[in-house]
C-alpha atoms as a PDB file:
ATOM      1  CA  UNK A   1       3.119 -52.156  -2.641  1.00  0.00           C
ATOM      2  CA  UNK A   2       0.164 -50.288  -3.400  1.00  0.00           C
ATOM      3  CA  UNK A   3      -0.265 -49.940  -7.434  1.00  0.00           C
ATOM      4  CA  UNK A   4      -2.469 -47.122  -8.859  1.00  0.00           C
ATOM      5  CA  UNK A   5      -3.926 -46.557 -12.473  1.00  0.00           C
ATOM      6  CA  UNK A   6      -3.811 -44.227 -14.199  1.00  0.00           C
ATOM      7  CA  UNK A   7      -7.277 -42.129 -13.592  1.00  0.00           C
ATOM      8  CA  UNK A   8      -5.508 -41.861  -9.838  1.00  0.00           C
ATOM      9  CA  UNK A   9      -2.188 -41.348 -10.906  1.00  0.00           C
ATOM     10  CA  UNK A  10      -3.380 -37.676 -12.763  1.00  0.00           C
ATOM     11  CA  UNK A  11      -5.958 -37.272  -9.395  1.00  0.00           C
ATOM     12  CA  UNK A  12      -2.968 -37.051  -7.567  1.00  0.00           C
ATOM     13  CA  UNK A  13      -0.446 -35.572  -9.410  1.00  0.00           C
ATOM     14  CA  UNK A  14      -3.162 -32.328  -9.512  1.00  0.00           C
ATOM     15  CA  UNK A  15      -3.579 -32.539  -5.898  1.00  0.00           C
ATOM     16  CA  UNK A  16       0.493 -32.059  -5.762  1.00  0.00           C
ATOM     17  CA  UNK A  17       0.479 -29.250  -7.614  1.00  0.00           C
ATOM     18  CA  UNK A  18      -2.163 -27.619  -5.588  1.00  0.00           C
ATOM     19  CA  UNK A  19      -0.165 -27.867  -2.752  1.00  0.00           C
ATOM     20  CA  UNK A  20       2.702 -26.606  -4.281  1.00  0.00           C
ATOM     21  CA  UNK A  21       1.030 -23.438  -5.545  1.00  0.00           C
ATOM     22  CA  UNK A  22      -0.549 -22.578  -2.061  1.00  0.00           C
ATOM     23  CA  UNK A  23       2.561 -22.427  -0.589  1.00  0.00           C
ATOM     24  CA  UNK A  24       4.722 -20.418  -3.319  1.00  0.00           C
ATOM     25  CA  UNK A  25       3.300 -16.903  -2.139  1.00  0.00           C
ATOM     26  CA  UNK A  26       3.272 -14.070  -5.022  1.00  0.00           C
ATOM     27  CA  UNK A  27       5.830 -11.915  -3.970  1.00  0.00           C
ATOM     28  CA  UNK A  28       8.252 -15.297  -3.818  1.00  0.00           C
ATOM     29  CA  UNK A  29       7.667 -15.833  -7.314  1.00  0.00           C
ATOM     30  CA  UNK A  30      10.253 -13.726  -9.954  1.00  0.00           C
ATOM     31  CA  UNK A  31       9.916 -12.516 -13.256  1.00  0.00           C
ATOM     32  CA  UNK A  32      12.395 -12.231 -15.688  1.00  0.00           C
ATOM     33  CA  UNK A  33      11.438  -8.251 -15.881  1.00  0.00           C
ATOM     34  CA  UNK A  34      12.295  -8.894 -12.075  1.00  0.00           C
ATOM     35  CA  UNK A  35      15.971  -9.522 -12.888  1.00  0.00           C
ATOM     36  CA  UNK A  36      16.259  -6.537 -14.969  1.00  0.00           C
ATOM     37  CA  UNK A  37      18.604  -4.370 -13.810  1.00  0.00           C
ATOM     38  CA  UNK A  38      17.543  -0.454 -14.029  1.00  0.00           C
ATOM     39  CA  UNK A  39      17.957   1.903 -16.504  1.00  0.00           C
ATOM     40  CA  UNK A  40      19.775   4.489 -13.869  1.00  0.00           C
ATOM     41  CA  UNK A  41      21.829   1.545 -13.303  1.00  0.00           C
ATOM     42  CA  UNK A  42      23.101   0.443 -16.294  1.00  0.00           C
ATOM     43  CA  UNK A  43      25.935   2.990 -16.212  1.00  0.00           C
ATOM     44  CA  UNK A  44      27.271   3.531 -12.769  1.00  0.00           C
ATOM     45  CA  UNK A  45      30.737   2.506 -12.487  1.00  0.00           C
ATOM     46  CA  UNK A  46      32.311  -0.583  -9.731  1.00  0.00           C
ATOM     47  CA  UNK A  47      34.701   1.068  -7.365  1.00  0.00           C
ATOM     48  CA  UNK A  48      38.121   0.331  -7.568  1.00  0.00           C
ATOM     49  CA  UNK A  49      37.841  -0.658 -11.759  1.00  0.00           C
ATOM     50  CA  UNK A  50      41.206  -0.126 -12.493  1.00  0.00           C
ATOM     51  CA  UNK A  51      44.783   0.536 -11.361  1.00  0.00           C
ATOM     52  CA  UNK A  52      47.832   1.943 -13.019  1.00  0.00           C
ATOM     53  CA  UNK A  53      51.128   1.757 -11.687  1.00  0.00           C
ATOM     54  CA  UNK A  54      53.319   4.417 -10.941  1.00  0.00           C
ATOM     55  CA  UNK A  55      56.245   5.573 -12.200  1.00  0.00           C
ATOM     56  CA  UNK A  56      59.347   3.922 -11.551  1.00  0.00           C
ATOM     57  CA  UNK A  57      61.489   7.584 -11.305  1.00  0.00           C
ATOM     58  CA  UNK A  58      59.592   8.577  -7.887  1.00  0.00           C
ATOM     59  CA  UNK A  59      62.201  10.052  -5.612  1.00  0.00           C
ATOM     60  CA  UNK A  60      61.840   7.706  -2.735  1.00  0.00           C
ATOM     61  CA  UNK A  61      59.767   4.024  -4.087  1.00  0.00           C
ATOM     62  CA  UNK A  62      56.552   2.369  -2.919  1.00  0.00           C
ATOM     63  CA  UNK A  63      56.758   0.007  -0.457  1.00  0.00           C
ATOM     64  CA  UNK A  64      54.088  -3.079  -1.631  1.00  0.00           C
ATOM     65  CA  UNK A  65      52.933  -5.257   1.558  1.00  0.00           C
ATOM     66  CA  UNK A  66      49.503  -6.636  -0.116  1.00  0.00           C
ATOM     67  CA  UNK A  67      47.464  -7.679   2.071  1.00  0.00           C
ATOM     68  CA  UNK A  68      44.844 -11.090   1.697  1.00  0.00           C
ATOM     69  CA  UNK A  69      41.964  -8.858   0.872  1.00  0.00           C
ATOM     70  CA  UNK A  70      40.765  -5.294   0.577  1.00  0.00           C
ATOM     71  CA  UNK A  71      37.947  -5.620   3.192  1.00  0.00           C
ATOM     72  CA  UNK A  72      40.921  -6.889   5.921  1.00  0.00           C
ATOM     73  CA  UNK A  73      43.202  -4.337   5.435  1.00  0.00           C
ATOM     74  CA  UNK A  74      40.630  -1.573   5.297  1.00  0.00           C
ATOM     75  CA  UNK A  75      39.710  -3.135   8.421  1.00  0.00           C
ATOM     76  CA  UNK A  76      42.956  -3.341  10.043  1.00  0.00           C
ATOM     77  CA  UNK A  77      44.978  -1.341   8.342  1.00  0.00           C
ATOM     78  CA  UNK A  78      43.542   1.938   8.245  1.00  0.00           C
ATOM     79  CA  UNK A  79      42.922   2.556   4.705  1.00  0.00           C
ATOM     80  CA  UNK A  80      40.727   5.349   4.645  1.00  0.00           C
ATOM     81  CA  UNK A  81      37.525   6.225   2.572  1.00  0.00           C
ATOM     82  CA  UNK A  82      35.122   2.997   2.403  1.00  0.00           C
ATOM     83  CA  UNK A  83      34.587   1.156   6.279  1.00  0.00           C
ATOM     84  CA  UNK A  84      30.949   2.702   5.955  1.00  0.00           C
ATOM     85  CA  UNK A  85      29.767   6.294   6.812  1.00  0.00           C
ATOM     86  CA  UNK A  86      32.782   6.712   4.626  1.00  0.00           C
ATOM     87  CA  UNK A  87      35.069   4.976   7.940  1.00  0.00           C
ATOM     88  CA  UNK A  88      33.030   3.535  10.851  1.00  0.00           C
ATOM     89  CA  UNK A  89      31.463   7.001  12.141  1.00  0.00           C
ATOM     90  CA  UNK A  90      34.702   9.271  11.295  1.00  0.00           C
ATOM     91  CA  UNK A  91      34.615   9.918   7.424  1.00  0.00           C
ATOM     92  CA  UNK A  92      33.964  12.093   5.245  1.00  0.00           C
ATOM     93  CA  UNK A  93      30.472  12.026   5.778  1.00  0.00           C
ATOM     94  CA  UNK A  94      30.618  11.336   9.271  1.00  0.00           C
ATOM     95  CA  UNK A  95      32.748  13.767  10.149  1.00  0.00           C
ATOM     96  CA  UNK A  96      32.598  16.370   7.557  1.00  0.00           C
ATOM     97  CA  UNK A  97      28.773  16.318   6.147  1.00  0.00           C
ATOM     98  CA  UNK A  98      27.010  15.321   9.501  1.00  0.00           C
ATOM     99  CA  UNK A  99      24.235  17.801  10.844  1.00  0.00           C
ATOM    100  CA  UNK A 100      21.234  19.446   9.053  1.00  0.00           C
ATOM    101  CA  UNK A 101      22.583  20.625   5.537  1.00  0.00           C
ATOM    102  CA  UNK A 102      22.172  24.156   4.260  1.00  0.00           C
ATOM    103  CA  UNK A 103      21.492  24.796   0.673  1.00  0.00           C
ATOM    104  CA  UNK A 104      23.362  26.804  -1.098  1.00  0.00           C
ATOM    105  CA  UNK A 105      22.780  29.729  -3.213  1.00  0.00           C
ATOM    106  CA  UNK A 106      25.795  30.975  -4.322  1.00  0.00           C
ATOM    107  CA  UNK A 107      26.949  30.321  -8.103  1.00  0.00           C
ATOM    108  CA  UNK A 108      29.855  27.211  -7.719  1.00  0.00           C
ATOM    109  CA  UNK A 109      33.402  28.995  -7.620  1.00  0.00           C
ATOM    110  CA  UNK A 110      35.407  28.219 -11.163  1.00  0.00           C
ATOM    111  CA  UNK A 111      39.002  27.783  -9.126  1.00  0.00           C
ATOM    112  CA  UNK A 112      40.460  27.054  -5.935  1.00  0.00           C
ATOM    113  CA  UNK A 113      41.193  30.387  -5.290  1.00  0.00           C
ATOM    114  CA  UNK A 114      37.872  31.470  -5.204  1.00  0.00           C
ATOM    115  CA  UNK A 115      36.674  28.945  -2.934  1.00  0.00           C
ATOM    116  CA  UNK A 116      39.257  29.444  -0.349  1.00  0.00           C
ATOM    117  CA  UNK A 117      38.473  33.234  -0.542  1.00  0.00           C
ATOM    118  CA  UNK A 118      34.931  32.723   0.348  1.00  0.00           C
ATOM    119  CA  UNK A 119      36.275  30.673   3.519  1.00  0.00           C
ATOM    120  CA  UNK A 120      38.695  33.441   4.494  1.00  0.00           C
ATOM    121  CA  UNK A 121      41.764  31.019   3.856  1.00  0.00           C
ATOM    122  CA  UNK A 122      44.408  33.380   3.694  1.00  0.00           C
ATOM    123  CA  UNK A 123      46.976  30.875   1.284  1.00  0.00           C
ATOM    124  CA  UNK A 124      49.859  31.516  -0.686  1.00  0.00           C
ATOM    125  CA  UNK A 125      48.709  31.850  -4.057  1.00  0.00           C
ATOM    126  CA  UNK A 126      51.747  29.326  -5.483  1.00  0.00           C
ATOM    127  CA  UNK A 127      50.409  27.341  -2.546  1.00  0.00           C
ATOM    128  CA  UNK A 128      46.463  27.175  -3.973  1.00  0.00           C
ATOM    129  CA  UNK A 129      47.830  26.734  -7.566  1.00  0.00           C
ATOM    130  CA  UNK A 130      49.874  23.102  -6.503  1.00  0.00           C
ATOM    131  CA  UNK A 131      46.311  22.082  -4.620  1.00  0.00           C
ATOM    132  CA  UNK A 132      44.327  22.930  -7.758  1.00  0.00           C
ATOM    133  CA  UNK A 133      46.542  20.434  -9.682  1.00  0.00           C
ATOM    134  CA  UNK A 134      46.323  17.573  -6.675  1.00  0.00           C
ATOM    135  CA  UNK A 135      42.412  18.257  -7.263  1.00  0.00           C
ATOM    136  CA  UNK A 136      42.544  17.750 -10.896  1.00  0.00           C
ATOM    137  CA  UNK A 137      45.081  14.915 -10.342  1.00  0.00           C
ATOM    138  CA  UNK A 138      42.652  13.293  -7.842  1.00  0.00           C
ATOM    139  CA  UNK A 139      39.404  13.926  -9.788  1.00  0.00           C
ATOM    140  CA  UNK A 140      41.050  12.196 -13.090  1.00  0.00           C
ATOM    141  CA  UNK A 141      41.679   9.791 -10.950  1.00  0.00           C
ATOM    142  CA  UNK A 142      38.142   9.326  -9.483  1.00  0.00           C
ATOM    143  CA  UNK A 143      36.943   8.547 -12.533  1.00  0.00           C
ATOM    144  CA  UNK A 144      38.710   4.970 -12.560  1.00  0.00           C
ATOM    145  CA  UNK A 145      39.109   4.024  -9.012  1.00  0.00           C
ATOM    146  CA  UNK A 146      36.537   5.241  -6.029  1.00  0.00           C
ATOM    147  CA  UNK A 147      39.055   8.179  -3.972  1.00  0.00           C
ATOM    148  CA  UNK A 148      36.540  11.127  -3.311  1.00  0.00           C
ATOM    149  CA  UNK A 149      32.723  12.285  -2.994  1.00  0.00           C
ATOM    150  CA  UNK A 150      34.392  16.556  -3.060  1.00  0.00           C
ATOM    151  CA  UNK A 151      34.831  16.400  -6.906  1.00  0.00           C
ATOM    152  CA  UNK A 152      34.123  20.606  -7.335  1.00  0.00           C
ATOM    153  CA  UNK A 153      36.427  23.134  -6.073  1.00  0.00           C
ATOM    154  CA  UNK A 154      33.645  24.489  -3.262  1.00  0.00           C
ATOM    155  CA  UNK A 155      33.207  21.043  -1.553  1.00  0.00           C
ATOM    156  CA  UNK A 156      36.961  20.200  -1.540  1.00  0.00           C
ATOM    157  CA  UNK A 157      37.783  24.034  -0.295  1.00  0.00           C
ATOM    158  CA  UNK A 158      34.793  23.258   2.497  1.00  0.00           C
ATOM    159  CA  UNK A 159      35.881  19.762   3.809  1.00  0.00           C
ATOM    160  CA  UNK A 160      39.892  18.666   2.329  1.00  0.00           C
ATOM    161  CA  UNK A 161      41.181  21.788   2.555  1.00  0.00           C
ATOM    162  CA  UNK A 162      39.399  23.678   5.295  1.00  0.00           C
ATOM    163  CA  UNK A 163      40.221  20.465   7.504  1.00  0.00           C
ATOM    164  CA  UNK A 164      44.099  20.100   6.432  1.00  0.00           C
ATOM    165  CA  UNK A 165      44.391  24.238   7.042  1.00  0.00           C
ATOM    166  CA  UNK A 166      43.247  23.384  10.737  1.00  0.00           C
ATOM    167  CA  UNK A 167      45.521  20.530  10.733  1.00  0.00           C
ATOM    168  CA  UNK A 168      48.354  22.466   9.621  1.00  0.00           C
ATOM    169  CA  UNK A 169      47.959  25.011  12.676  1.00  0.00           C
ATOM    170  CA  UNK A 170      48.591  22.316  14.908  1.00  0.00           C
ATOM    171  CA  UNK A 171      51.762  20.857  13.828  1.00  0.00           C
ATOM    172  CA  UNK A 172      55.269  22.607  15.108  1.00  0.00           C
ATOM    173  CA  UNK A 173      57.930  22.766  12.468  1.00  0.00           C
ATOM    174  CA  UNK A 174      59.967  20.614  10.992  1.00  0.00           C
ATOM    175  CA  UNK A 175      57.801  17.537  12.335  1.00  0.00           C
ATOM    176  CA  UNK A 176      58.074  13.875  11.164  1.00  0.00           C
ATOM    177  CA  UNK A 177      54.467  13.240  10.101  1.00  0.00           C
ATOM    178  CA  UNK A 178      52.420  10.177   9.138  1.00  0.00           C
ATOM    179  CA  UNK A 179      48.927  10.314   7.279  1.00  0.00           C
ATOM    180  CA  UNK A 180      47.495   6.950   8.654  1.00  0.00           C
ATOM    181  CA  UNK A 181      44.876   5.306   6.214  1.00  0.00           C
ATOM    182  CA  UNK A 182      45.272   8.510   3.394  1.00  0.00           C
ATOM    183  CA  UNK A 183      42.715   7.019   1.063  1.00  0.00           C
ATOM    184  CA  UNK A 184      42.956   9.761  -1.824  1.00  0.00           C
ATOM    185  CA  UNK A 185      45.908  11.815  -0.496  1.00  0.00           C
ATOM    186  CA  UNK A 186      43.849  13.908   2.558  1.00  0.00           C
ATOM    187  CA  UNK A 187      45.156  14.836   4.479  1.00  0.00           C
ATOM    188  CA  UNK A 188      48.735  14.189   3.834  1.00  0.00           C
ATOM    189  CA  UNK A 189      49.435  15.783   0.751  1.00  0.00           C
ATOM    190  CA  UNK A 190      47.775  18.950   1.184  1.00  0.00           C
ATOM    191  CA  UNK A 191      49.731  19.271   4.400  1.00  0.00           C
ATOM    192  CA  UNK A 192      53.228  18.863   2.573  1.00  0.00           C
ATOM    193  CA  UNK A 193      51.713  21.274   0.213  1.00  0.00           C
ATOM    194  CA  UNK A 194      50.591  23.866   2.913  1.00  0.00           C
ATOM    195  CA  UNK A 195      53.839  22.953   5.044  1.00  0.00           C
ATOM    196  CA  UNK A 196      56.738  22.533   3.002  1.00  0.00           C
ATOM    197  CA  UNK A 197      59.160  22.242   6.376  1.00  0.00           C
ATOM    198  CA  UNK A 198      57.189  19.257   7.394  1.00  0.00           C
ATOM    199  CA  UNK A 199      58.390  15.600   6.813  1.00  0.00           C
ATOM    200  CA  UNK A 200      55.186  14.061   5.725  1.00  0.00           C
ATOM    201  CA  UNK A 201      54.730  10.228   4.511  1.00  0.00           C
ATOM    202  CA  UNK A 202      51.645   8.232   3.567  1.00  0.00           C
ATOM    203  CA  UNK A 203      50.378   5.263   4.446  1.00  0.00           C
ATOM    204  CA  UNK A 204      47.332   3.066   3.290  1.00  0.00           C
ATOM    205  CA  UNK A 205      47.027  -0.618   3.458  1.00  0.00           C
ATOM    206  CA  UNK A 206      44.493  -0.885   0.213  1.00  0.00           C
ATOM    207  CA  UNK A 207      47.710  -1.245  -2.630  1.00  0.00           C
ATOM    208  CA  UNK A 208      45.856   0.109  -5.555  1.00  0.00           C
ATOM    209  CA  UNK A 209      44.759   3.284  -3.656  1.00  0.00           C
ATOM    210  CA  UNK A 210      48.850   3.787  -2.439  1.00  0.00           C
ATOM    211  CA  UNK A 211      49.744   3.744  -6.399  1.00  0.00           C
ATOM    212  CA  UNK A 212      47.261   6.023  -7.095  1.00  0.00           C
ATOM    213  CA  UNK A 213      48.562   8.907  -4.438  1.00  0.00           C
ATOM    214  CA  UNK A 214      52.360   7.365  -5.473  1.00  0.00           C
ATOM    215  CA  UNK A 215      51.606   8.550  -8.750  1.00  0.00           C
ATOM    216  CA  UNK A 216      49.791  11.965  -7.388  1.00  0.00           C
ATOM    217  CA  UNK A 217      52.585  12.483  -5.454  1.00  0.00           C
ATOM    218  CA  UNK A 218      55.446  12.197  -8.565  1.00  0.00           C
ATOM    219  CA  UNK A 219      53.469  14.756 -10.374  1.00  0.00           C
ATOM    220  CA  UNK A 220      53.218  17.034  -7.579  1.00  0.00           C
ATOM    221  CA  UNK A 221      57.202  16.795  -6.891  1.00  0.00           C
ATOM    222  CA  UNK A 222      56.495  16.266  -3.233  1.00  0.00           C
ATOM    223  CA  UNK A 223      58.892  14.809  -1.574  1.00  0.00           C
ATOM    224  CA  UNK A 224      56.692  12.263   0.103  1.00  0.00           C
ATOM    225  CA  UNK A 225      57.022   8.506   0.677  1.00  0.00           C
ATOM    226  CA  UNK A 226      54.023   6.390   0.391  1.00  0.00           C
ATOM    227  CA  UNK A 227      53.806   3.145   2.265  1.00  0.00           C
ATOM    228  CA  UNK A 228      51.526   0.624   1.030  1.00  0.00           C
ATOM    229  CA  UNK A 229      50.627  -1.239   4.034  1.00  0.00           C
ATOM    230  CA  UNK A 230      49.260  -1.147   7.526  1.00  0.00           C
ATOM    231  CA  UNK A 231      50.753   1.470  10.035  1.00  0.00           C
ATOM    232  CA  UNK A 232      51.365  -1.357  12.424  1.00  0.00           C
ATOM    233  CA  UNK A 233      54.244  -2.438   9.791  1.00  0.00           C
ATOM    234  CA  UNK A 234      55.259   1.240   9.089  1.00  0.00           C
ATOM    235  CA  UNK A 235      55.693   1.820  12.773  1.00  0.00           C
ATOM    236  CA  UNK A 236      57.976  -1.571  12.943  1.00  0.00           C
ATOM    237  CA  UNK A 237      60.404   0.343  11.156  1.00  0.00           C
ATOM    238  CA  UNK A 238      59.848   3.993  11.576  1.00  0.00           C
ATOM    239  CA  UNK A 239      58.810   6.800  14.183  1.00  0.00           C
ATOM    240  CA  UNK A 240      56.698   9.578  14.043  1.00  0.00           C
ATOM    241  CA  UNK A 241      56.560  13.084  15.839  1.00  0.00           C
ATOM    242  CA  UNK A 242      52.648  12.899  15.000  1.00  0.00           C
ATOM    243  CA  UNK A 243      49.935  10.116  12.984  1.00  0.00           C
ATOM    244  CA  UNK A 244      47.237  12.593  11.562  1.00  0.00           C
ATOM    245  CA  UNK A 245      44.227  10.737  10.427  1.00  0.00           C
ATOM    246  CA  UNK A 246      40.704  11.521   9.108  1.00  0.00           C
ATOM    247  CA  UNK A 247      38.013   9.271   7.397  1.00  0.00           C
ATOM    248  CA  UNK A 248      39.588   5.993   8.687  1.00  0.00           C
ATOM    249  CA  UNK A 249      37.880   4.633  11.646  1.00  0.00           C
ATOM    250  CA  UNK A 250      36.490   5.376  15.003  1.00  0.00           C
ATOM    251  CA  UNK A 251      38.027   5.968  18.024  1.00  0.00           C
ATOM    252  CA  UNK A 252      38.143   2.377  19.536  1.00  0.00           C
ATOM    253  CA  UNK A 253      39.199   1.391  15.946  1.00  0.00           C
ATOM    254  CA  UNK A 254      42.067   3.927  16.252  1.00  0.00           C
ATOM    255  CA  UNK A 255      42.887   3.113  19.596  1.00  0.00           C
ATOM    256  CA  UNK A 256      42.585  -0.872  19.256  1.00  0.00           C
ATOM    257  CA  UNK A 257      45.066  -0.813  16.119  1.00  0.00           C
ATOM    258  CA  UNK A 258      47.596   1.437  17.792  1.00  0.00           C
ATOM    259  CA  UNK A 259      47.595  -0.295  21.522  1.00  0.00           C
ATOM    260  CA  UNK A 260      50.671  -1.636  20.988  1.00  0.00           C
ATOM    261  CA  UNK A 261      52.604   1.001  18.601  1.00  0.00           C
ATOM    262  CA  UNK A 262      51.725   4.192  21.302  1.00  0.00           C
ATOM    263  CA  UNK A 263      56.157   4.060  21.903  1.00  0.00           C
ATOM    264  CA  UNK A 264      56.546   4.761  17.797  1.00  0.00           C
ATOM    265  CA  UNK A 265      54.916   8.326  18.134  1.00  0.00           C
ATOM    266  CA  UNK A 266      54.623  11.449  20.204  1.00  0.00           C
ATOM    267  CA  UNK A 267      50.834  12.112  19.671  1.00  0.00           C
ATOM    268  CA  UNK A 268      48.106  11.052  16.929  1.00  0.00           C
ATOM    269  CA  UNK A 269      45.690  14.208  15.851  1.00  0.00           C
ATOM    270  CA  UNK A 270      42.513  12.937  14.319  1.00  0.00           C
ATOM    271  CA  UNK A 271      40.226  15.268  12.700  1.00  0.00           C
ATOM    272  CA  UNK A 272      36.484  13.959  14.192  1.00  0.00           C
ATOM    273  CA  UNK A 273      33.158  15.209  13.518  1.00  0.00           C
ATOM    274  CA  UNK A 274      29.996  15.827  15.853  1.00  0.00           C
ATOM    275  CA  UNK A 275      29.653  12.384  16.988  1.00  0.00           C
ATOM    276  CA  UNK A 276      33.470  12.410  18.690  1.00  0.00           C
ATOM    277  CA  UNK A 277      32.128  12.642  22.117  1.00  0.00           C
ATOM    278  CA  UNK A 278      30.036   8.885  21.987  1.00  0.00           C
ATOM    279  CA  UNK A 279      33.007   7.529  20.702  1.00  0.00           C
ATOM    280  CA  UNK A 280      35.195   8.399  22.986  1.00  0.00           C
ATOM    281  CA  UNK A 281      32.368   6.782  25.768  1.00  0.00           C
ATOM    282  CA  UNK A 282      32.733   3.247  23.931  1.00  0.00           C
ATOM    283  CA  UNK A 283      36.459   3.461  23.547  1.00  0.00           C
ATOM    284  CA  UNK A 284      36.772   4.182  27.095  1.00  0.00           C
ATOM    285  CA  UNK A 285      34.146   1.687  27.968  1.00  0.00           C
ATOM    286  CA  UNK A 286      36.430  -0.716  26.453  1.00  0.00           C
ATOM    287  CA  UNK A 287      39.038   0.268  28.131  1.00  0.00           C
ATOM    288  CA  UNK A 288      41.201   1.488  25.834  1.00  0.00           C
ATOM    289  CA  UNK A 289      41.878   5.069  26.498  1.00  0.00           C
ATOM    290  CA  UNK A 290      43.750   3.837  29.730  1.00  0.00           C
ATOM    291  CA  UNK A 291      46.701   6.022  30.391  1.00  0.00           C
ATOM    292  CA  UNK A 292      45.703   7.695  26.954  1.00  0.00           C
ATOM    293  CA  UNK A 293      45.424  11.934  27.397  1.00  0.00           C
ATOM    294  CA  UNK A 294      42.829  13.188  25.034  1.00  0.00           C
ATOM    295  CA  UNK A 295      42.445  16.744  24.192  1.00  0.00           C
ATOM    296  CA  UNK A 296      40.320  18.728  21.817  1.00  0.00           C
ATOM    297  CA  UNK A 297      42.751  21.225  20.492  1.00  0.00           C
ATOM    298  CA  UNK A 298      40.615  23.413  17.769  1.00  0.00           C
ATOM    299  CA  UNK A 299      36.479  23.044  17.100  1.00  0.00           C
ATOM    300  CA  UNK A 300      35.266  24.599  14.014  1.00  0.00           C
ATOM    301  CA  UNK A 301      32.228  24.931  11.974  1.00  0.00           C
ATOM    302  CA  UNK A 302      31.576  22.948   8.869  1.00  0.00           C
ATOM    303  CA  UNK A 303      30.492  24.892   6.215  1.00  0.00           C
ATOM    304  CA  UNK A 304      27.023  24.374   4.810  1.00  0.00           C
ATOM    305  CA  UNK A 305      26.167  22.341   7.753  1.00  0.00           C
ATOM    306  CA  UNK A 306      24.951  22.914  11.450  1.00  0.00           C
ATOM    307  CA  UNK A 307      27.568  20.740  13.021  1.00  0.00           C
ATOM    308  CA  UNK A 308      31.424  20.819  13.724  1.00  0.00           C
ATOM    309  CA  UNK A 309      34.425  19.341  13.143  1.00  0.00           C
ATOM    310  CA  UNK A 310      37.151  18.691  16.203  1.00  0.00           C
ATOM    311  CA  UNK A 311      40.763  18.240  16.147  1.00  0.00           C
ATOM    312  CA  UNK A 312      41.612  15.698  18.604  1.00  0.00           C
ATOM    313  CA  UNK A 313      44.998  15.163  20.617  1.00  0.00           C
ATOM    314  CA  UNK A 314      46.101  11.235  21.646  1.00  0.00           C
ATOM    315  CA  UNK A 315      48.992  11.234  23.728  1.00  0.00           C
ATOM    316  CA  UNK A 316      50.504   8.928  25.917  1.00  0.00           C
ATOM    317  CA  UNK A 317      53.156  10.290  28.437  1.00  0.00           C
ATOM    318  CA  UNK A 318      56.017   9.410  28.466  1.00  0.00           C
ATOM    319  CA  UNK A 319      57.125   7.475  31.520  1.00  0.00           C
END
């Protein structure tokens, strides 16, 4: 054992700490005015910060299937709003907001009405009135749990409304509808608003976001059911003329969680943006458009963008 005094006890002890500091570079080193967190950012609220239940006199109850985490059942269950690019390339910003933007100069319309009037929606007036409430409804709600980006009457007209009116066109009377992954309510409930003879439900696997549109629902008097859970377990129990989906996930997502279920339904209409035709290359690369008939069935322009917005036909004959 090798003993040292003291004078080369301190000698070395200095020559440790010299190697330490060479090696702790500047940038690795953090302040406490590092940790602060920013004044912009003192203020903005987490998503999802609170839930309220709805009411217990809804005409047809909430089913509750929670899944073991909100990331999973986005994931698999088609919730819609949140799998990035608001859904994996096919939300609201993928498929509504995508292309070069175009400012607008036009003073911001003070109701629904207006803003559907300067798309050339022709719409029942009683009709507009029950989606200005579902706005309000959904923009109350916005401020406690994350549903929506469109929180004026011109951006909701432009990409909820516009897309649901296209929607609507496509879907033959009287037809047993499900909204697969409805997030905030869109498109489901402003198609049972804009087409009264259609049986529409909801579905959306993320249980706090199914109360909220439970609730939205019982206020509108819509005589919707809302399912909270994954449209593989709706279609275990129920069929469908047509899924209609938006915001949720791509087209290998869509086609990967339905492989199975393509007997529960006639046809799935998904309301895609510009980048529709690459993902139909990878689903097909993957093989999973086998024996699947895809059809674009209406194209038209998003408003204050360069780009469109596709409604897309799934279908798998019938043998």
């Amino acid at each position: 054992m090798v003993l040292l005094n003291q004078q080369q006890l301190i000698q070395h002890k200095e020559f440790i700490t010299q190697k330490f500091d060479s090696l702790m570079a500047p940038e690795d080193i953090m302040t406490p005015e590092d940790k602060m967190v920013p004044a912009d950012k003192l203020d903005e609220k987490p998503a999802d910060q609170t839930e309220s239940s709805p009411s217990d006199n809804h005409l047809r109850p909430i089913e509750h299937h929670e899944s073991n985490s909100a990331d999973a059942s986005r994931a698999d269950g088609m919730g819609a709003e949140e799998l990035g690019a608001e859904d994996a390339g096919s939300g609201d910003l993928g498929s509504n907001e995508a292309g070069s933007a175009v400012v607008s100069t036009e003073p911001p319309s003070a109701n629904l009405h207006i803003a559907a009037e300067k798309l050339g929606l022709v719409i029942d007036s009683e009709k507009l009135d029950q989606l200005e409430r579902y706005c309000r409804l959904l923009w109350e709600w916005n401020e406690k749990i994350n549903l929506t980006r469109h929180t004026d009457f011109d951006l909701f007209a432009r990409r909820d409304l516009l897309d649901s009116w296209h929607l609507a066109q496509q879907l033959a009377e009287g037809e047993d509808v499900l909204d697969v992954g409805t997030g905030g309510g869109v498109p489901g409930i402003p198609l049972a608003i804009l087409r009264p003879d259609l049986n529409v439900s909801l579905c959306d696997s993320v249980a706090k976001k199914s109360k909220v549109v439970d609730d939205m629902v019982m206020k509108l008097k819509l005589p919707v059911p809302v399912h909270a859970m994954r449209v593989q377990d709706v279609l275990e129990d129920w069929r469908y003329s047509s899924l209609v989906t938006r915001a949720v996930g791509s087209l290998t997502q869509l086609a990967g969680w339905l492989k199975d279920y393509w007997h529960c339904f006639d046809r799935m209409l998904a309301i895609k943006g510009p980048r529709w035709v690459e993902e139909r290359g990878e689903a097909r690369h993957r093989g999973l458009l086998g024996g699947i008939e895809l059809r674009k069935l209406v194209s038209y322009n998003m408003p204050g963008t360069s780009s469109e917005s596709v409604v897309l036909q799934l279908k798998r004959p019938r043998r």
